[in-house]
PDB file of N, CA and C in Angstrom:
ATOM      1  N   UNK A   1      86.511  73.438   4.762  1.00  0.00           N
ATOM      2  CA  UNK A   1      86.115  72.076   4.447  1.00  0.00           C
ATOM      3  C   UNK A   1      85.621  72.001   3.002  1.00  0.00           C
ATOM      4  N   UNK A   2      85.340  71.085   2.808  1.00  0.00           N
ATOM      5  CA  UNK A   2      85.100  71.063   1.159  1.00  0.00           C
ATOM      6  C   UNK A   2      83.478  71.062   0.952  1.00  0.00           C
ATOM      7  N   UNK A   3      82.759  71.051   2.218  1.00  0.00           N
ATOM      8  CA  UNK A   3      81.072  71.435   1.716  1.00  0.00           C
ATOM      9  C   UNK A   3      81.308  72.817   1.873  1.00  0.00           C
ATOM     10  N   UNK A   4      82.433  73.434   2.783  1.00  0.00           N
ATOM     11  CA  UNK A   4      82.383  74.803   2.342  1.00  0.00           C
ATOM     12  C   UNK A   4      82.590  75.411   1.006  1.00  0.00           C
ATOM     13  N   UNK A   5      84.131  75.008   0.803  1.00  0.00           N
ATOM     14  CA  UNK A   5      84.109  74.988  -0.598  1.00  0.00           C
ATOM     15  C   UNK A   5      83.012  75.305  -2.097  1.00  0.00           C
ATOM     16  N   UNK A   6      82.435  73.877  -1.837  1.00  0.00           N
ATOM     17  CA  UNK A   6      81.615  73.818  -2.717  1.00  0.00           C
ATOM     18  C   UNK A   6      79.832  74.453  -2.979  1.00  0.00           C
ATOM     19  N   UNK A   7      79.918  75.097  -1.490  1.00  0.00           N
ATOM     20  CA  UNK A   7      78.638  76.277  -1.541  1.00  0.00           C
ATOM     21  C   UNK A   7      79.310  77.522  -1.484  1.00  0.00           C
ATOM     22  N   UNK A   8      80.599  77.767  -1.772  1.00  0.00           N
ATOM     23  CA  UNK A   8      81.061  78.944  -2.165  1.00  0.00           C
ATOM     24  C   UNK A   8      81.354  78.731  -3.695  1.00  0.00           C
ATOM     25  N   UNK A   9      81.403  78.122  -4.812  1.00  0.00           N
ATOM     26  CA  UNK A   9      81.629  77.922  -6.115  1.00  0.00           C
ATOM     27  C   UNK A   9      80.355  78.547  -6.629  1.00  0.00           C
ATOM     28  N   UNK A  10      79.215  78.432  -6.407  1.00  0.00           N
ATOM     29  CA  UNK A  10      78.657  78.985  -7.715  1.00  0.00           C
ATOM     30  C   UNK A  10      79.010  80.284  -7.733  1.00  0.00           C
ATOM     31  N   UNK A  11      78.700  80.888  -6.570  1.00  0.00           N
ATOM     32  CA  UNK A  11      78.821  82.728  -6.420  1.00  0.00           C
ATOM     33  C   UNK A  11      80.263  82.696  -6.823  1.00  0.00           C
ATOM     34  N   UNK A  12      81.500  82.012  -6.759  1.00  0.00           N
ATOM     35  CA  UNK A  12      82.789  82.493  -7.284  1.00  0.00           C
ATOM     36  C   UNK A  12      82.703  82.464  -8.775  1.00  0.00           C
ATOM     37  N   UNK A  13      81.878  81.272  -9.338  1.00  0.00           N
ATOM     38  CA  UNK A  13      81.993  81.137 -10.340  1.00  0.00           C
ATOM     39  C   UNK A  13      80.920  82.129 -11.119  1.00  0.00           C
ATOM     40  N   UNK A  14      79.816  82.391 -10.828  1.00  0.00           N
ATOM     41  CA  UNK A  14      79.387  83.918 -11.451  1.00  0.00           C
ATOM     42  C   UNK A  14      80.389  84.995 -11.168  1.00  0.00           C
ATOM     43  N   UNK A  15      80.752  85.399 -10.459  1.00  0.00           N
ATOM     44  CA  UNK A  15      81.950  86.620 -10.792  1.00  0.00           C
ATOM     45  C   UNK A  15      83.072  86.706 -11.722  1.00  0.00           C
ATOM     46  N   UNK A  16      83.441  85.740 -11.556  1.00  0.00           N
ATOM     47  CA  UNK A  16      84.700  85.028 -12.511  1.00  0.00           C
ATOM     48  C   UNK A  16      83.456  85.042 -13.868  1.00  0.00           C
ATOM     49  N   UNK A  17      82.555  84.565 -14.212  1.00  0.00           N
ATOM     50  CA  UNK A  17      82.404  84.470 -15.299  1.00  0.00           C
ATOM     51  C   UNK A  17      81.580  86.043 -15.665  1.00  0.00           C
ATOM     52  N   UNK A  18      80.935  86.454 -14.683  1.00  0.00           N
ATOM     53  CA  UNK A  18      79.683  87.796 -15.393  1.00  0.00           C
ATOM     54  C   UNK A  18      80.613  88.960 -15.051  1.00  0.00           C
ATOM     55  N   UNK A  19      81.352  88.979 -14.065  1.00  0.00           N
ATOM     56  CA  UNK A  19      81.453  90.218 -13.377  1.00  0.00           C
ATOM     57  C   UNK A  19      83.320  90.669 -13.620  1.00  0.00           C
ATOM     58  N   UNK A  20      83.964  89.106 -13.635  1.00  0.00           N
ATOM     59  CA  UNK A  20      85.407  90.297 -13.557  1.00  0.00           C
ATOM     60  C   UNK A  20      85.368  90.583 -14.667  1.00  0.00           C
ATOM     61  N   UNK A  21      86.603  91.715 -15.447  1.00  0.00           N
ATOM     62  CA  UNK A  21      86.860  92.024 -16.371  1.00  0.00           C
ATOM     63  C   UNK A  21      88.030  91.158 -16.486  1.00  0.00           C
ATOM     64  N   UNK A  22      88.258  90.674 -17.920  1.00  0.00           N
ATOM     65  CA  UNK A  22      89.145  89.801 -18.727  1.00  0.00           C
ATOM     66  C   UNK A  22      90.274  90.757 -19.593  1.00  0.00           C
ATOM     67  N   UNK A  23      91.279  91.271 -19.366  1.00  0.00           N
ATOM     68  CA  UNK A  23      92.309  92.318 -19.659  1.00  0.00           C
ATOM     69  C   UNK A  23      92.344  91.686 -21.138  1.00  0.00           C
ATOM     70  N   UNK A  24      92.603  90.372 -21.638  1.00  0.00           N
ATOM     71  CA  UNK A  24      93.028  89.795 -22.736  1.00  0.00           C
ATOM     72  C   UNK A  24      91.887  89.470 -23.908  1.00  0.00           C
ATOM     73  N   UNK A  25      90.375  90.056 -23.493  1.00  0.00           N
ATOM     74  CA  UNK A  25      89.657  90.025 -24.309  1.00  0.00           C
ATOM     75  C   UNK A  25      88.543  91.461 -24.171  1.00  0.00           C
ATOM     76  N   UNK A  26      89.195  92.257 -23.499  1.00  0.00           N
ATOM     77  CA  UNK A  26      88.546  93.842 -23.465  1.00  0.00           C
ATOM     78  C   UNK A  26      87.407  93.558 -22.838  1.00  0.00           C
ATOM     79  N   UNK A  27      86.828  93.008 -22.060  1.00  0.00           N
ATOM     80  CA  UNK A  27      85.354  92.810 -21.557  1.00  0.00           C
ATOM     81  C   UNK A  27      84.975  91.838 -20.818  1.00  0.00           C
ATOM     82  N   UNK A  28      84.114  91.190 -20.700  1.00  0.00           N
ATOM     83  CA  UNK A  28      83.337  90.377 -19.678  1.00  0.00           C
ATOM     84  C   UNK A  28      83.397  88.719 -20.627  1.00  0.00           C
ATOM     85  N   UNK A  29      83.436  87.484 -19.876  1.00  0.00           N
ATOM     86  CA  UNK A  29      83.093  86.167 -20.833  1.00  0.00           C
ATOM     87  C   UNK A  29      81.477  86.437 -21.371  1.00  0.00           C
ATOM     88  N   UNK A  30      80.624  86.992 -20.758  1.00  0.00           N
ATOM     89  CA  UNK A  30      79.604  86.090 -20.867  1.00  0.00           C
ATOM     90  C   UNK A  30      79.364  87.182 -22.307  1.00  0.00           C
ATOM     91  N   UNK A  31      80.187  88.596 -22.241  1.00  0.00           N
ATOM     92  CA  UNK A  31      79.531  89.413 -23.492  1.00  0.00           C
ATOM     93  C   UNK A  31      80.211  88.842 -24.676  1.00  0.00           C
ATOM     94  N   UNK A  32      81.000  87.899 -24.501  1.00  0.00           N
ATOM     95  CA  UNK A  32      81.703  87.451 -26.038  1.00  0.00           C
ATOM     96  C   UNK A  32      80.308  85.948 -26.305  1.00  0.00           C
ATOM     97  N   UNK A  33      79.509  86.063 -25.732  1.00  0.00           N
ATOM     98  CA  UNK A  33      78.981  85.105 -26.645  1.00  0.00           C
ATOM     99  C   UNK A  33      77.320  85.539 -26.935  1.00  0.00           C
ATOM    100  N   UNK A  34      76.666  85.450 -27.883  1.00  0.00           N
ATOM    101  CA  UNK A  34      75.453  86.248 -28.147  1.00  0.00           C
ATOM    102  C   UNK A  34      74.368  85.550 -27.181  1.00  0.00           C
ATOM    103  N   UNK A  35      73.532  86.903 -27.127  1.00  0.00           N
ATOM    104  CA  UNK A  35      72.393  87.381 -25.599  1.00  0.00           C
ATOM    105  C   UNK A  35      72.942  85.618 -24.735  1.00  0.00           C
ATOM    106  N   UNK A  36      74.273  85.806 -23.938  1.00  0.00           N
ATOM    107  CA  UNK A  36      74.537  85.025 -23.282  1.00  0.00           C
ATOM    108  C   UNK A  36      73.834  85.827 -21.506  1.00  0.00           C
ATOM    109  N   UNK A  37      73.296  87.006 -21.525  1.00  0.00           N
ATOM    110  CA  UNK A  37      72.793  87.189 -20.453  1.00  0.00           C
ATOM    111  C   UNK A  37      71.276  87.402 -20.740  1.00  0.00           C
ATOM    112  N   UNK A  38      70.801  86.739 -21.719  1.00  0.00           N
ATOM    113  CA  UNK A  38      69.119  86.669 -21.847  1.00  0.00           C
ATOM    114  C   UNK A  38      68.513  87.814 -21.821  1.00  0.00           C
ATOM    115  N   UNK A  39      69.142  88.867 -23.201  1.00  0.00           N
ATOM    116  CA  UNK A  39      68.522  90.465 -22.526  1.00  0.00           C
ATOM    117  C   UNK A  39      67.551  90.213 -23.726  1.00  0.00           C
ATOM    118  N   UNK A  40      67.678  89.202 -24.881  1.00  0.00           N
ATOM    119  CA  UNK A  40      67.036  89.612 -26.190  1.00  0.00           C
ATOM    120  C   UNK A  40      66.438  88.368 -26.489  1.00  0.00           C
ATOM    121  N   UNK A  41      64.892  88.725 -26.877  1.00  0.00           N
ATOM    122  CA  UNK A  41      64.302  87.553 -27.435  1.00  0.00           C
ATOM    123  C   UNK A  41      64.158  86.785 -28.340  1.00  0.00           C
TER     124      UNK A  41
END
């Protein structure tokens, strides 16, 4: 159903964005953009 759906999107959409690897840019999205994972103050 589509409330299923849509309480399965965020968790798809963190993997897809933190976790798979991207073959066409050697690495992760979130490491191509600076402290995009809040490691640095």
């Amino acid at each position: 159903s589509n409330a299923e759906r849509a309480a399965a999107l965020p968790s798809w959409l963190d993997h897809y964005n933190l976790d798979r690897h991207h073959l066409g840019i050697t690495g992760i999205p979130i490491d191509r953009i600076n402290n995009g994972r809040g490691q640095y103050s």
